[in-house]
C-alpha atoms as a PDB file:
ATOM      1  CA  UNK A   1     -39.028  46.566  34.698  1.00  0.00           C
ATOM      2  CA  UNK A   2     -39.971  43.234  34.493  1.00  0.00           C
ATOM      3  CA  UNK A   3     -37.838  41.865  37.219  1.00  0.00           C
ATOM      4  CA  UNK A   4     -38.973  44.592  39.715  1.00  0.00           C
ATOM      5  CA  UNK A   5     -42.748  44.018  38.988  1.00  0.00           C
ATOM      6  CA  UNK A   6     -42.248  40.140  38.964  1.00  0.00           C
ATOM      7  CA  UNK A   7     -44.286  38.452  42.732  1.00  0.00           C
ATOM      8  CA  UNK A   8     -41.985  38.064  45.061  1.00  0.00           C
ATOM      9  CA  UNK A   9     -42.754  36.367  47.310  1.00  0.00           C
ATOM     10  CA  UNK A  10     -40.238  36.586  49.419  1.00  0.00           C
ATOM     11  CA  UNK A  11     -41.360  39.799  50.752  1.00  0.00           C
ATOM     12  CA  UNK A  12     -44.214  37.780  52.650  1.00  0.00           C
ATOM     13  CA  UNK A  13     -41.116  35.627  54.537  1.00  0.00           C
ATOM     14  CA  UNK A  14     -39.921  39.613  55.904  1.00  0.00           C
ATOM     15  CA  UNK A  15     -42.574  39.271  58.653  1.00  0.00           C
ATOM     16  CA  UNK A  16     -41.818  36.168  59.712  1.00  0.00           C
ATOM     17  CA  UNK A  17     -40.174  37.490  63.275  1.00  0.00           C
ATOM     18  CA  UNK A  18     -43.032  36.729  65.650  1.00  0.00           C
ATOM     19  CA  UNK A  19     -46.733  34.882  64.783  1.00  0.00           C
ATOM     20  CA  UNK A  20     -48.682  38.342  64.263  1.00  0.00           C
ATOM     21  CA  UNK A  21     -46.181  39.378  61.261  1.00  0.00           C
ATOM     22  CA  UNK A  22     -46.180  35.694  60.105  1.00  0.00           C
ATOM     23  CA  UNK A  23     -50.114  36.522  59.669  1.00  0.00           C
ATOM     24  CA  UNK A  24     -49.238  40.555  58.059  1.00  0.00           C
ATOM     25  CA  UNK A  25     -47.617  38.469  55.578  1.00  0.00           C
ATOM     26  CA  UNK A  26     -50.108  35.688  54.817  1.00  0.00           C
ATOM     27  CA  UNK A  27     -52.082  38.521  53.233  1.00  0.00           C
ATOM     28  CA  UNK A  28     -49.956  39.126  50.715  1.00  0.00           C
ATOM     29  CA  UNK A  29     -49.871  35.316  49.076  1.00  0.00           C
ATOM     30  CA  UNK A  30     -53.463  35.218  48.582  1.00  0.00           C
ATOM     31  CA  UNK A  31     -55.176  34.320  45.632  1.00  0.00           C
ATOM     32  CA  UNK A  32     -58.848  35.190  44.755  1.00  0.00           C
ATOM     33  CA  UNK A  33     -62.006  35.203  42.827  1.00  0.00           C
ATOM     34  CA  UNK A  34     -64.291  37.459  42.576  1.00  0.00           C
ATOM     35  CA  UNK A  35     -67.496  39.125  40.931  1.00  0.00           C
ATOM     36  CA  UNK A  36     -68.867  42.303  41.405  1.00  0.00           C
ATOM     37  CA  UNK A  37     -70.877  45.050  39.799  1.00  0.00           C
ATOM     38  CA  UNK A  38     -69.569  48.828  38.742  1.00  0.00           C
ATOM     39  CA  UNK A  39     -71.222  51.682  37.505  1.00  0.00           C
ATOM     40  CA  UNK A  40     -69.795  54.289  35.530  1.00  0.00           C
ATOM     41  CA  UNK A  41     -70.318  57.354  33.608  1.00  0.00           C
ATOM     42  CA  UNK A  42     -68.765  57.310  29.707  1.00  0.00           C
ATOM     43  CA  UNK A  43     -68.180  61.442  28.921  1.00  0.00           C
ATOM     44  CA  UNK A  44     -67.131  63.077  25.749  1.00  0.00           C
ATOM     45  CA  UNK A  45     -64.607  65.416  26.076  1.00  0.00           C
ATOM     46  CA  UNK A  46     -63.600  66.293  22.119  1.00  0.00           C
ATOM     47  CA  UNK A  47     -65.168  68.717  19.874  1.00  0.00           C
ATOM     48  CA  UNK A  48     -68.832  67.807  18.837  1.00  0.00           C
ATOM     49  CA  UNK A  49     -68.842  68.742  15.278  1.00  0.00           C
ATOM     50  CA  UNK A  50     -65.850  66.076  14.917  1.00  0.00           C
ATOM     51  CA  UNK A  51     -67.814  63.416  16.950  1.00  0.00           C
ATOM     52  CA  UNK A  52     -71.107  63.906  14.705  1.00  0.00           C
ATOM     53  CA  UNK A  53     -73.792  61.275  15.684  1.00  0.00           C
ATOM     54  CA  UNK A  54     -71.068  58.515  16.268  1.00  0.00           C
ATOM     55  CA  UNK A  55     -71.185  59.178  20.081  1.00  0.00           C
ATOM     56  CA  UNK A  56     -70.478  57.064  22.607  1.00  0.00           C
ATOM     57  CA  UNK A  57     -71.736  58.225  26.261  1.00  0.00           C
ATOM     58  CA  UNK A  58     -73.019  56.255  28.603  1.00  0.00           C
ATOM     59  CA  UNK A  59     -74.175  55.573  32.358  1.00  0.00           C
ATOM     60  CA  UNK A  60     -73.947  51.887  32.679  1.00  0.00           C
ATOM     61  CA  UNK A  61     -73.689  49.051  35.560  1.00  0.00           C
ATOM     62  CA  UNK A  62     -71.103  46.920  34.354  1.00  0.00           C
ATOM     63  CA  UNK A  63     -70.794  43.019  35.286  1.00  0.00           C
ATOM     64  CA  UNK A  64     -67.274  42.434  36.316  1.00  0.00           C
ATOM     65  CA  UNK A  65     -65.364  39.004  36.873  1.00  0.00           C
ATOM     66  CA  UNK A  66     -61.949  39.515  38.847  1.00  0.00           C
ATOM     67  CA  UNK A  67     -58.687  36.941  39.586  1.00  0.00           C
ATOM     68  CA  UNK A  68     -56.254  38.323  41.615  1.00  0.00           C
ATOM     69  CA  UNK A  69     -52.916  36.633  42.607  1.00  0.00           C
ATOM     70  CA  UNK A  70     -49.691  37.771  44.343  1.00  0.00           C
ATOM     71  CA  UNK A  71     -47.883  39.681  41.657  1.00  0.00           C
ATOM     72  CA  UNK A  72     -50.708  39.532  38.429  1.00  0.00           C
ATOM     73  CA  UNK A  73     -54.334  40.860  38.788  1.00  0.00           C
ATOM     74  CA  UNK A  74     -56.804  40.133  35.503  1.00  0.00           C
ATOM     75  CA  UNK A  75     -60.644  41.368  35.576  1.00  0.00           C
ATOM     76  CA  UNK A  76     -63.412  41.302  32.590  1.00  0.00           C
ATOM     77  CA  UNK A  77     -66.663  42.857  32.347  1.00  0.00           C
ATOM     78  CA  UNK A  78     -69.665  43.101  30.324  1.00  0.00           C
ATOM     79  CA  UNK A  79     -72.504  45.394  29.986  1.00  0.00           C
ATOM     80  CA  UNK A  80     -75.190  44.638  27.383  1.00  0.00           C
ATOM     81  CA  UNK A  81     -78.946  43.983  27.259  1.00  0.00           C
ATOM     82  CA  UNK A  82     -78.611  40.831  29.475  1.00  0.00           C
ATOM     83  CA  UNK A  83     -77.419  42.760  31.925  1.00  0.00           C
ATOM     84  CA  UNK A  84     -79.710  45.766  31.478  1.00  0.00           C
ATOM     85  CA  UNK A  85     -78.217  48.112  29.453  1.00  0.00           C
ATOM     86  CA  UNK A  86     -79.978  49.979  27.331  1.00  0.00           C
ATOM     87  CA  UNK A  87     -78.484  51.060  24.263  1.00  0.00           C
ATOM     88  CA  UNK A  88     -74.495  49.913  24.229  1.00  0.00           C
ATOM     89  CA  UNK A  89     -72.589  46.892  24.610  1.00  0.00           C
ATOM     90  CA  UNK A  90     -69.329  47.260  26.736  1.00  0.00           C
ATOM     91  CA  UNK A  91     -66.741  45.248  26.795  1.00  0.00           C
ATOM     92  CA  UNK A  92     -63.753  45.941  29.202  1.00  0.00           C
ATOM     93  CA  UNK A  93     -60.665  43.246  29.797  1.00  0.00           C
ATOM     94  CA  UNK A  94     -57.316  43.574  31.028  1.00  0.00           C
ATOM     95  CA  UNK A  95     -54.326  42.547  33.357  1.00  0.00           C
ATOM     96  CA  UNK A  96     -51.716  44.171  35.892  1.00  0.00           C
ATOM     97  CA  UNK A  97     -48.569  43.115  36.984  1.00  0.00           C
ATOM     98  CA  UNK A  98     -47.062  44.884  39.970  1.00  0.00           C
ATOM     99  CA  UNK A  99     -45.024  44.436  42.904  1.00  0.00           C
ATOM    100  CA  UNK A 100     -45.418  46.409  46.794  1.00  0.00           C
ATOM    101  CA  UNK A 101     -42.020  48.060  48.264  1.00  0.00           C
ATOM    102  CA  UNK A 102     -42.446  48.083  51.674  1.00  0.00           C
ATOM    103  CA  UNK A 103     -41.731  51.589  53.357  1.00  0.00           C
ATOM    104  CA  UNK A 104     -41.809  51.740  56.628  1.00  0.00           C
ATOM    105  CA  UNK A 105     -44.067  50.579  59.690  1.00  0.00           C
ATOM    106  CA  UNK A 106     -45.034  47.812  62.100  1.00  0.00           C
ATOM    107  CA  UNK A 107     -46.378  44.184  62.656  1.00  0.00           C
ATOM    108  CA  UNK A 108     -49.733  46.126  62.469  1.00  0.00           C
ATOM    109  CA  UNK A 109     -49.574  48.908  60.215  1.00  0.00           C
ATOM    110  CA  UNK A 110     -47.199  49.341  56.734  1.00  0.00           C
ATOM    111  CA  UNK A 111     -47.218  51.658  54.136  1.00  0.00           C
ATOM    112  CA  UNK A 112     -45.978  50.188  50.501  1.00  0.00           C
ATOM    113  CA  UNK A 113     -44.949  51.872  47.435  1.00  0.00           C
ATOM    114  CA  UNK A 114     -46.543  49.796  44.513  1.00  0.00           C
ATOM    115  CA  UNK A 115     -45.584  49.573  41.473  1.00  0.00           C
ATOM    116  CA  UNK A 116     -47.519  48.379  38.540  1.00  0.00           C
ATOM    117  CA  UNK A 117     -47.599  48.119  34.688  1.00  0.00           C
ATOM    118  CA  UNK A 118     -50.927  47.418  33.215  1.00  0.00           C
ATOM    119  CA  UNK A 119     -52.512  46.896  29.560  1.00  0.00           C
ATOM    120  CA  UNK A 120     -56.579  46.347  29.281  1.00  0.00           C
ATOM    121  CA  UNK A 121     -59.117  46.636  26.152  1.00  0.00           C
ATOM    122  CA  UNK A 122     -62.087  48.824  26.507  1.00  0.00           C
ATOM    123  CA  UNK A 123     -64.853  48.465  23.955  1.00  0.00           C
ATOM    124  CA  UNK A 124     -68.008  50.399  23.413  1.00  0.00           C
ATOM    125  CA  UNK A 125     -70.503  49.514  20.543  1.00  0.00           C
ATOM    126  CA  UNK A 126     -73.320  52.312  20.271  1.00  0.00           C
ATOM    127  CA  UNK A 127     -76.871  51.657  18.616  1.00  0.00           C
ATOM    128  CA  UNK A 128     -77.126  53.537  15.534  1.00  0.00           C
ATOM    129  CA  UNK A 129     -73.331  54.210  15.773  1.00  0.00           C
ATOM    130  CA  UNK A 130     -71.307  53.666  12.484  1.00  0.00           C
ATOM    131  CA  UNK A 131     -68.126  53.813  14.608  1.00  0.00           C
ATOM    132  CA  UNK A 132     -67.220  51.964  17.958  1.00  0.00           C
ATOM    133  CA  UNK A 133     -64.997  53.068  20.435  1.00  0.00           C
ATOM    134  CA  UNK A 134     -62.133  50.445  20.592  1.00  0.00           C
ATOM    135  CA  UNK A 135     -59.050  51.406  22.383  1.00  0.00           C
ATOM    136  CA  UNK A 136     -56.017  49.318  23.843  1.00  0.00           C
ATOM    137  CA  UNK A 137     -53.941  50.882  26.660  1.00  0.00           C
ATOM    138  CA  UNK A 138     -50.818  50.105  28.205  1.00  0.00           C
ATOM    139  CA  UNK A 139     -49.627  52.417  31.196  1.00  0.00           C
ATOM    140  CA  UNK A 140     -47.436  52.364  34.134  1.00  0.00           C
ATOM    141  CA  UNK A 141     -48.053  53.559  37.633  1.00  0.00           C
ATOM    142  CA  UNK A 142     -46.939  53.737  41.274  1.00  0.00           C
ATOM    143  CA  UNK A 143     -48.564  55.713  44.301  1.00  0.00           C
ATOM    144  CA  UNK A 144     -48.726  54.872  47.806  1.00  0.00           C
ATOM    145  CA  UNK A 145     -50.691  52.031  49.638  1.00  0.00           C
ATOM    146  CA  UNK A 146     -51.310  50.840  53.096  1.00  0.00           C
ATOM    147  CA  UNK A 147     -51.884  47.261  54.712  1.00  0.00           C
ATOM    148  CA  UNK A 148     -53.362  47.170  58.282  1.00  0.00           C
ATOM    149  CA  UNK A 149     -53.829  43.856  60.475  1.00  0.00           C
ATOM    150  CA  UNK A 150     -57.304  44.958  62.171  1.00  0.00           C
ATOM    151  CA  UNK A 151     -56.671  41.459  64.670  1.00  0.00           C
ATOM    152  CA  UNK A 152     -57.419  38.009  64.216  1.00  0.00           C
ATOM    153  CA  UNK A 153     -57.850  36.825  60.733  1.00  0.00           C
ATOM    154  CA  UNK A 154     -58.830  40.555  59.619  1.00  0.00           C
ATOM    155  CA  UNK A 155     -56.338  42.033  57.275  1.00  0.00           C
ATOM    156  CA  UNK A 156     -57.111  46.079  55.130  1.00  0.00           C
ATOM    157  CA  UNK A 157     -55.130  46.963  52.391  1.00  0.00           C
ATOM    158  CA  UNK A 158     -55.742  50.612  50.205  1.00  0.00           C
ATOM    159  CA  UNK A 159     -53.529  52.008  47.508  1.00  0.00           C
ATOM    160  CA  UNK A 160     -54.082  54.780  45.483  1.00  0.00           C
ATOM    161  CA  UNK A 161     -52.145  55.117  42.049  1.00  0.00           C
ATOM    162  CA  UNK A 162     -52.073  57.835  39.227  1.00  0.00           C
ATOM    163  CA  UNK A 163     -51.094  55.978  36.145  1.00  0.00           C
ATOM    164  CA  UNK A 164     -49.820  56.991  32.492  1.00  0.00           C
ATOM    165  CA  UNK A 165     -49.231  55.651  29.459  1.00  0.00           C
ATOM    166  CA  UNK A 166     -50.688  55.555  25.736  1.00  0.00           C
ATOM    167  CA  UNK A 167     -53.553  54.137  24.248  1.00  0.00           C
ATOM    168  CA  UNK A 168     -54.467  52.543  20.262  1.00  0.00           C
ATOM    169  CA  UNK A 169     -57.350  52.409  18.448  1.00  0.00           C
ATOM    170  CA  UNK A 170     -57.700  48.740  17.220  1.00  0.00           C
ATOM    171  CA  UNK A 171     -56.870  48.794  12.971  1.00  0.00           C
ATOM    172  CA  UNK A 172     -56.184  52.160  12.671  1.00  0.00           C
ATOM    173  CA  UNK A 173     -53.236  53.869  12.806  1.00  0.00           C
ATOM    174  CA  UNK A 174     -54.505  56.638  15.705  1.00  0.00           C
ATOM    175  CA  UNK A 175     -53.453  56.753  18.754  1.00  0.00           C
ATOM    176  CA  UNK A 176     -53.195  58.792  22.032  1.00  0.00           C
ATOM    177  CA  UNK A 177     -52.185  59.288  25.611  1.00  0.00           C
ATOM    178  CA  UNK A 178     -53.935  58.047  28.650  1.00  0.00           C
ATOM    179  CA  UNK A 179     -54.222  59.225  32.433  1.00  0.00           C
ATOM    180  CA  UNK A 180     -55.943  57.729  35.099  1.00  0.00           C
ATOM    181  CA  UNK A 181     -56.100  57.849  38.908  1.00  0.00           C
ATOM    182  CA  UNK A 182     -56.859  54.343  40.279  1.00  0.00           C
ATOM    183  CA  UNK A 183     -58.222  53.518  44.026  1.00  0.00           C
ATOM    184  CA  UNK A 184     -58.500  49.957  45.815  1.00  0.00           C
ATOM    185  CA  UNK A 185     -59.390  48.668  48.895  1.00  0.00           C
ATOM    186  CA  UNK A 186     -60.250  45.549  50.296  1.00  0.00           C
ATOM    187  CA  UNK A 187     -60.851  43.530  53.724  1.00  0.00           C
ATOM    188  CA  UNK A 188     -59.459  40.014  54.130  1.00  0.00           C
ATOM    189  CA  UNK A 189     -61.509  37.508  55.852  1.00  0.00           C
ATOM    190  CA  UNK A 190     -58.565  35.183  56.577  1.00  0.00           C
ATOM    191  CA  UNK A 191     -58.858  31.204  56.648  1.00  0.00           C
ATOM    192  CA  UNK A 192     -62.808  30.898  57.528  1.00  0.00           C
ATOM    193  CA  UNK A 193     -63.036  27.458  55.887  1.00  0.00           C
ATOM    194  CA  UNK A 194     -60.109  25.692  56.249  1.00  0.00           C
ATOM    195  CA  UNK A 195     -56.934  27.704  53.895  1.00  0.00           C
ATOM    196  CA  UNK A 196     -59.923  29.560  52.426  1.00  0.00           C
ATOM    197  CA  UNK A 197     -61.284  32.801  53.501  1.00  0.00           C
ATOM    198  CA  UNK A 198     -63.633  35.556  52.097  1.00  0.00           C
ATOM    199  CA  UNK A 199     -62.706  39.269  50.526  1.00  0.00           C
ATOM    200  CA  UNK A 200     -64.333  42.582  50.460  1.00  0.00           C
ATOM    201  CA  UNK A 201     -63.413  44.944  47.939  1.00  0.00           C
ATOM    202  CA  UNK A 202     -63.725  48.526  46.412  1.00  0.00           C
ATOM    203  CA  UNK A 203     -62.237  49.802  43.296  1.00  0.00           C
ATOM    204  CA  UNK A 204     -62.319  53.195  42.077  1.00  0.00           C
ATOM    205  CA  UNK A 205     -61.089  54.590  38.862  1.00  0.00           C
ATOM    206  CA  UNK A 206     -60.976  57.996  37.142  1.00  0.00           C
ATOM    207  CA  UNK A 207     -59.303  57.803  33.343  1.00  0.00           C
ATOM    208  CA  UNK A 208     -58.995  60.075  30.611  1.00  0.00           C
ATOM    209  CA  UNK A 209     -58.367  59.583  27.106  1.00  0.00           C
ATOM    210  CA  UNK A 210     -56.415  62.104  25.058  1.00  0.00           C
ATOM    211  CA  UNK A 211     -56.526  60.526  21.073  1.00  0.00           C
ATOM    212  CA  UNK A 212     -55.188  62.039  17.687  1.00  0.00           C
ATOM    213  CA  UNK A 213     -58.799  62.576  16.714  1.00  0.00           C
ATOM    214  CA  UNK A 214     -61.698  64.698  18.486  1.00  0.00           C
ATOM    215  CA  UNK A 215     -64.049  61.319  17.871  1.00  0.00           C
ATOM    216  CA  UNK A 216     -62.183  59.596  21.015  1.00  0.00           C
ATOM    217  CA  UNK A 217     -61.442  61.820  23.543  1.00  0.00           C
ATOM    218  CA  UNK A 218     -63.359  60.379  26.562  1.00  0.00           C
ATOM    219  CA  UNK A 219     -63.330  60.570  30.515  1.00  0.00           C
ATOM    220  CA  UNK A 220     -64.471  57.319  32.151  1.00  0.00           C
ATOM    221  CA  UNK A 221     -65.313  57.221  36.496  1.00  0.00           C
ATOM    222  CA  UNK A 222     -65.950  54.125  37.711  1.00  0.00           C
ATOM    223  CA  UNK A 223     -66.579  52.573  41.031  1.00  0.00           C
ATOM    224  CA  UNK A 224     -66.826  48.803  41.917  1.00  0.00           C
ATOM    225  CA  UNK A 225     -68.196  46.614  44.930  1.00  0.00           C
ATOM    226  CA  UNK A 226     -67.230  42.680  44.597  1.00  0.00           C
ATOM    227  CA  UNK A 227     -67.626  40.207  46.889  1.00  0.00           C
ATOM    228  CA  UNK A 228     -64.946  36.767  46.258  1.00  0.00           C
ATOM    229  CA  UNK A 229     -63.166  34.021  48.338  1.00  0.00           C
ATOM    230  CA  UNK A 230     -59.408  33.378  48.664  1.00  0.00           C
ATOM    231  CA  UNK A 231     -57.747  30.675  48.401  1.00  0.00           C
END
Protein backbone atom coordinates (compact mmCIF):
# COMPACT_ATOMS: atom_id res chain seq x y z
CA UNK A 1 0.00 0.00 0.00
CA UNK A 2 2.57 2.18 0.84
CA UNK A 3 4.61 1.88 -2.26
CA UNK A 4 1.54 2.46 -4.54
CA UNK A 5 0.41 5.63 -2.61
CA UNK A 6 4.10 6.90 -2.34
CA UNK A 7 4.51 10.58 -5.07
CA UNK A 8 5.77 9.58 -7.95
CA UNK A 9 6.84 11.70 -9.66
CA UNK A 10 7.66 10.19 -12.46
CA UNK A 11 4.23 10.16 -13.70
CA UNK A 12 4.67 14.06 -14.39
CA UNK A 13 7.88 13.02 -16.91
CA UNK A 14 4.79 10.73 -19.00
CA UNK A 15 3.77 14.00 -20.72
CA UNK A 16 6.83 15.07 -21.63
CA UNK A 17 6.21 14.28 -25.65
CA UNK A 18 5.50 17.78 -26.91
CA UNK A 19 5.54 21.41 -24.74
CA UNK A 20 1.61 21.36 -24.00
CA UNK A 21 1.94 17.83 -22.06
CA UNK A 22 5.29 19.06 -20.58
CA UNK A 23 2.81 21.85 -19.02
CA UNK A 24 -0.32 18.83 -18.21
CA UNK A 25 2.39 17.57 -16.15
CA UNK A 26 3.80 20.62 -14.36
CA UNK A 27 0.46 20.52 -12.55
CA UNK A 28 0.99 17.65 -10.90
CA UNK A 29 4.51 18.71 -8.98
CA UNK A 30 3.02 21.60 -7.38
CA UNK A 31 3.20 22.46 -3.96
CA UNK A 32 0.83 24.87 -2.07
CA UNK A 33 -0.50 26.88 0.74
CA UNK A 34 -3.53 27.73 1.45
CA UNK A 35 -6.36 29.14 3.83
CA UNK A 36 -9.84 29.06 3.48
CA UNK A 37 -13.11 29.02 5.34
CA UNK A 38 -15.85 25.93 5.52
CA UNK A 39 -19.08 25.66 6.91
CA UNK A 40 -20.68 22.68 8.05
CA UNK A 41 -23.56 21.16 9.70
CA UNK A 42 -22.64 18.60 12.90
CA UNK A 43 -26.03 16.04 13.02
CA UNK A 44 -26.87 13.41 15.52
CA UNK A 45 -27.85 10.38 14.17
CA UNK A 46 -27.99 7.86 17.49
CA UNK A 47 -30.75 7.38 19.85
CA UNK A 48 -31.52 10.51 22.07
CA UNK A 49 -32.19 8.95 25.33
CA UNK A 50 -28.45 7.48 25.02
CA UNK A 51 -27.05 10.96 24.00
CA UNK A 52 -28.85 12.77 27.10
CA UNK A 53 -27.74 16.49 27.29
CA UNK A 54 -24.09 15.60 26.18
CA UNK A 55 -24.92 16.66 22.55
CA UNK A 56 -22.84 17.81 20.17
CA UNK A 57 -24.61 19.56 16.99
CA UNK A 58 -23.54 22.26 15.39
CA UNK A 59 -23.63 24.76 12.28
CA UNK A 60 -20.25 26.28 12.30
CA UNK A 61 -17.74 28.24 9.80
CA UNK A 62 -14.62 26.61 10.35
CA UNK A 63 -11.04 28.36 9.78
CA UNK A 64 -9.00 26.00 7.77
CA UNK A 65 -5.11 26.08 7.01
CA UNK A 66 -4.14 23.64 4.02
CA UNK A 67 -0.41 22.28 2.57
CA UNK A 68 -0.66 20.30 -0.25
CA UNK A 69 2.29 18.56 -2.06
CA UNK A 70 2.63 15.93 -4.83
CA UNK A 71 1.86 12.71 -3.06
CA UNK A 72 0.89 14.08 0.89
CA UNK A 73 -1.93 16.66 1.54
CA UNK A 74 -2.23 17.97 5.50
CA UNK A 75 -5.05 20.67 6.50
CA UNK A 76 -6.08 22.04 10.19
CA UNK A 77 -8.91 24.01 11.28
CA UNK A 78 -10.37 25.75 14.10
CA UNK A 79 -13.67 27.02 15.07
CA UNK A 80 -14.07 28.75 18.45
CA UNK A 81 -15.16 32.14 19.81
CA UNK A 82 -12.30 33.96 17.95
CA UNK A 83 -13.61 32.93 15.06
CA UNK A 84 -17.29 33.39 15.88
CA UNK A 85 -18.63 30.45 17.08
CA UNK A 86 -20.98 30.41 19.44
CA UNK A 87 -21.13 27.69 21.75
CA UNK A 88 -18.32 24.83 20.65
CA UNK A 89 -14.79 24.68 20.01
CA UNK A 90 -13.76 22.48 16.94
CA UNK A 91 -10.81 21.21 16.29
CA UNK A 92 -10.22 19.19 13.01
CA UNK A 93 -6.46 17.98 11.76
CA UNK A 94 -5.31 15.43 9.52
CA UNK A 95 -3.18 14.14 6.49
CA UNK A 96 -3.58 12.07 3.11
CA UNK A 97 -1.29 10.25 1.20
CA UNK A 98 -2.34 9.19 -2.28
CA UNK A 99 -1.17 8.64 -5.64
CA UNK A 100 -3.30 9.38 -9.39
CA UNK A 101 -3.33 6.30 -12.02
CA UNK A 102 -3.70 7.76 -15.11
CA UNK A 103 -6.60 6.18 -17.29
CA UNK A 104 -6.93 7.25 -20.37
CA UNK A 105 -7.05 10.65 -22.43
CA UNK A 106 -5.12 13.46 -24.11
CA UNK A 107 -2.51 16.35 -23.82
CA UNK A 108 -5.73 18.26 -22.80
CA UNK A 109 -8.04 16.17 -21.02
CA UNK A 110 -7.20 12.85 -18.52
CA UNK A 111 -9.15 11.01 -16.31
CA UNK A 112 -7.11 9.42 -13.12
CA UNK A 113 -8.00 6.82 -10.72
CA UNK A 114 -6.72 8.10 -7.25
CA UNK A 115 -5.94 6.40 -4.65
CA UNK A 116 -5.60 7.58 -1.15
CA UNK A 117 -5.21 6.50 2.53
CA UNK A 118 -6.00 9.11 5.04
CA UNK A 119 -6.07 9.47 9.04
CA UNK A 120 -7.38 13.03 10.64
CA UNK A 121 -8.62 14.01 14.36
CA UNK A 122 -11.92 15.66 14.72
CA UNK A 123 -12.71 17.30 18.04
CA UNK A 124 -15.82 18.92 19.33
CA UNK A 125 -16.00 20.45 22.92
CA UNK A 126 -19.75 21.51 23.76
CA UNK A 127 -20.67 24.22 26.51
CA UNK A 128 -22.31 22.61 29.30
CA UNK A 129 -21.23 19.21 27.81
CA UNK A 130 -19.68 16.68 30.34
CA UNK A 131 -18.49 14.64 27.32
CA UNK A 132 -16.60 15.79 24.07
CA UNK A 133 -16.71 14.25 20.92
CA UNK A 134 -13.10 13.05 20.15
CA UNK A 135 -12.67 10.63 17.39
CA UNK A 136 -9.52 9.48 15.28
CA UNK A 137 -10.13 7.98 11.81
CA UNK A 138 -8.11 6.21 9.45
CA UNK A 139 -9.79 5.18 6.01
CA UNK A 140 -8.91 4.33 2.56
CA UNK A 141 -10.42 5.47 -0.68
CA UNK A 142 -10.26 5.65 -4.48
CA UNK A 143 -12.90 7.14 -7.04
CA UNK A 144 -12.39 8.79 -10.21
CA UNK A 145 -10.81 12.28 -11.02
CA UNK A 146 -10.19 14.45 -13.96
CA UNK A 147 -7.33 17.02 -14.93
CA UNK A 148 -8.08 19.47 -17.82
CA UNK A 149 -5.44 22.03 -19.39
CA UNK A 150 -8.05 25.01 -20.02
CA UNK A 151 -4.77 26.83 -22.21
CA UNK A 152 -2.00 28.81 -21.18
CA UNK A 153 -0.96 28.55 -17.64
CA UNK A 154 -4.68 27.38 -16.67
CA UNK A 155 -4.77 23.88 -15.40
CA UNK A 156 -8.63 22.06 -13.56
CA UNK A 157 -8.40 19.11 -11.69
CA UNK A 158 -11.83 17.32 -9.82
CA UNK A 159 -11.96 13.97 -8.11
CA UNK A 160 -14.58 12.56 -6.32
CA UNK A 161 -13.85 9.67 -3.73
CA UNK A 162 -16.11 7.50 -1.37
CA UNK A 163 -13.87 6.48 1.43
CA UNK A 164 -14.03 3.77 4.37
CA UNK A 165 -12.42 2.87 7.18
CA UNK A 166 -12.80 2.91 11.16
CA UNK A 167 -12.74 5.45 13.62
CA UNK A 168 -11.53 5.60 17.83
CA UNK A 169 -12.61 7.48 20.46
CA UNK A 170 -9.43 8.98 22.12
CA UNK A 171 -8.91 6.87 25.86
CA UNK A 172 -11.59 4.72 25.58
CA UNK A 173 -11.81 1.55 24.34
CA UNK A 174 -14.99 2.35 21.71
CA UNK A 175 -14.77 2.42 18.49
CA UNK A 176 -16.64 2.39 15.10
CA UNK A 177 -16.80 2.50 11.36
CA UNK A 178 -16.62 5.50 9.17
CA UNK A 179 -17.98 6.47 5.57
CA UNK A 180 -17.55 9.43 3.75
CA UNK A 181 -17.91 10.76 0.19
CA UNK A 182 -15.18 13.37 -0.50
CA UNK A 183 -15.23 16.10 -3.52
CA UNK A 184 -12.26 18.48 -4.74
CA UNK A 185 -11.66 20.79 -7.23
CA UNK A 186 -9.32 23.34 -7.95
CA UNK A 187 -7.95 25.84 -10.79
CA UNK A 188 -4.21 26.34 -11.24
CA UNK A 189 -2.97 29.72 -11.95
CA UNK A 190 0.39 28.50 -13.32
CA UNK A 191 3.81 30.51 -12.87
CA UNK A 192 2.28 34.24 -12.43
CA UNK A 193 5.33 35.40 -10.45
CA UNK A 194 8.19 33.83 -11.52
CA UNK A 195 7.93 29.52 -10.51
CA UNK A 196 5.01 30.74 -8.38
CA UNK A 197 1.45 30.82 -9.31
CA UNK A 198 -1.99 31.12 -7.54
CA UNK A 199 -4.82 28.21 -6.74
CA UNK A 200 -8.50 28.11 -6.52
CA UNK A 201 -10.08 25.48 -4.67
CA UNK A 202 -13.35 23.68 -3.51
CA UNK A 203 -13.67 20.85 -1.17
CA UNK A 204 -16.68 19.04 -0.36
CA UNK A 205 -17.22 16.35 2.14
CA UNK A 206 -20.13 14.20 3.37
CA UNK A 207 -19.03 11.64 6.45
CA UNK A 208 -20.79 9.50 8.69
CA UNK A 209 -19.90 8.04 11.85
CA UNK A 210 -21.18 4.63 12.91
CA UNK A 211 -19.63 4.11 16.87
CA UNK A 212 -20.22 1.22 19.49
CA UNK A 213 -22.26 3.69 21.48
CA UNK A 214 -25.54 5.77 20.49
CA UNK A 215 -23.54 9.02 22.17
CA UNK A 216 -21.32 9.24 18.80
CA UNK A 217 -23.10 8.47 15.95
CA UNK A 218 -22.81 11.70 13.85
CA UNK A 219 -23.16 12.88 10.09
CA UNK A 220 -20.84 15.79 9.25
CA UNK A 221 -21.34 17.96 5.42
CA UNK A 222 -18.92 20.25 4.80
CA UNK A 223 -17.98 22.54 2.03
CA UNK A 224 -14.76 24.68 1.67
CA UNK A 225 -13.56 27.77 -0.51
CA UNK A 226 -9.60 28.57 -0.08
CA UNK A 227 -7.68 30.73 -1.86
CA UNK A 228 -3.38 29.78 -1.74
CA UNK A 229 -0.23 30.17 -3.97
CA UNK A 230 2.01 27.41 -5.39
CA UNK A 231 5.18 27.11 -5.38
Amino acid sequence: MVVLLSPDRSLAQMFSVDGGAERLGHSFNYSSLSVGWETGEFTFQGDPAAAGSDRFDFQEGMFRILFENPGIDMYFGLASGLTGADSNNILSLGARIYNNFFLTGNERIRLMLPLQLQTDLLRVQAEGANNQFQQTAFQLGTGLGVHASLGGPVHFTAQMTPNYGFSNSQGAFIGGTLFSWQGKARLHFDRLLGRSGIVLGYDFQDRSYNIDTDLFDYDYQSHRVTLGFTF
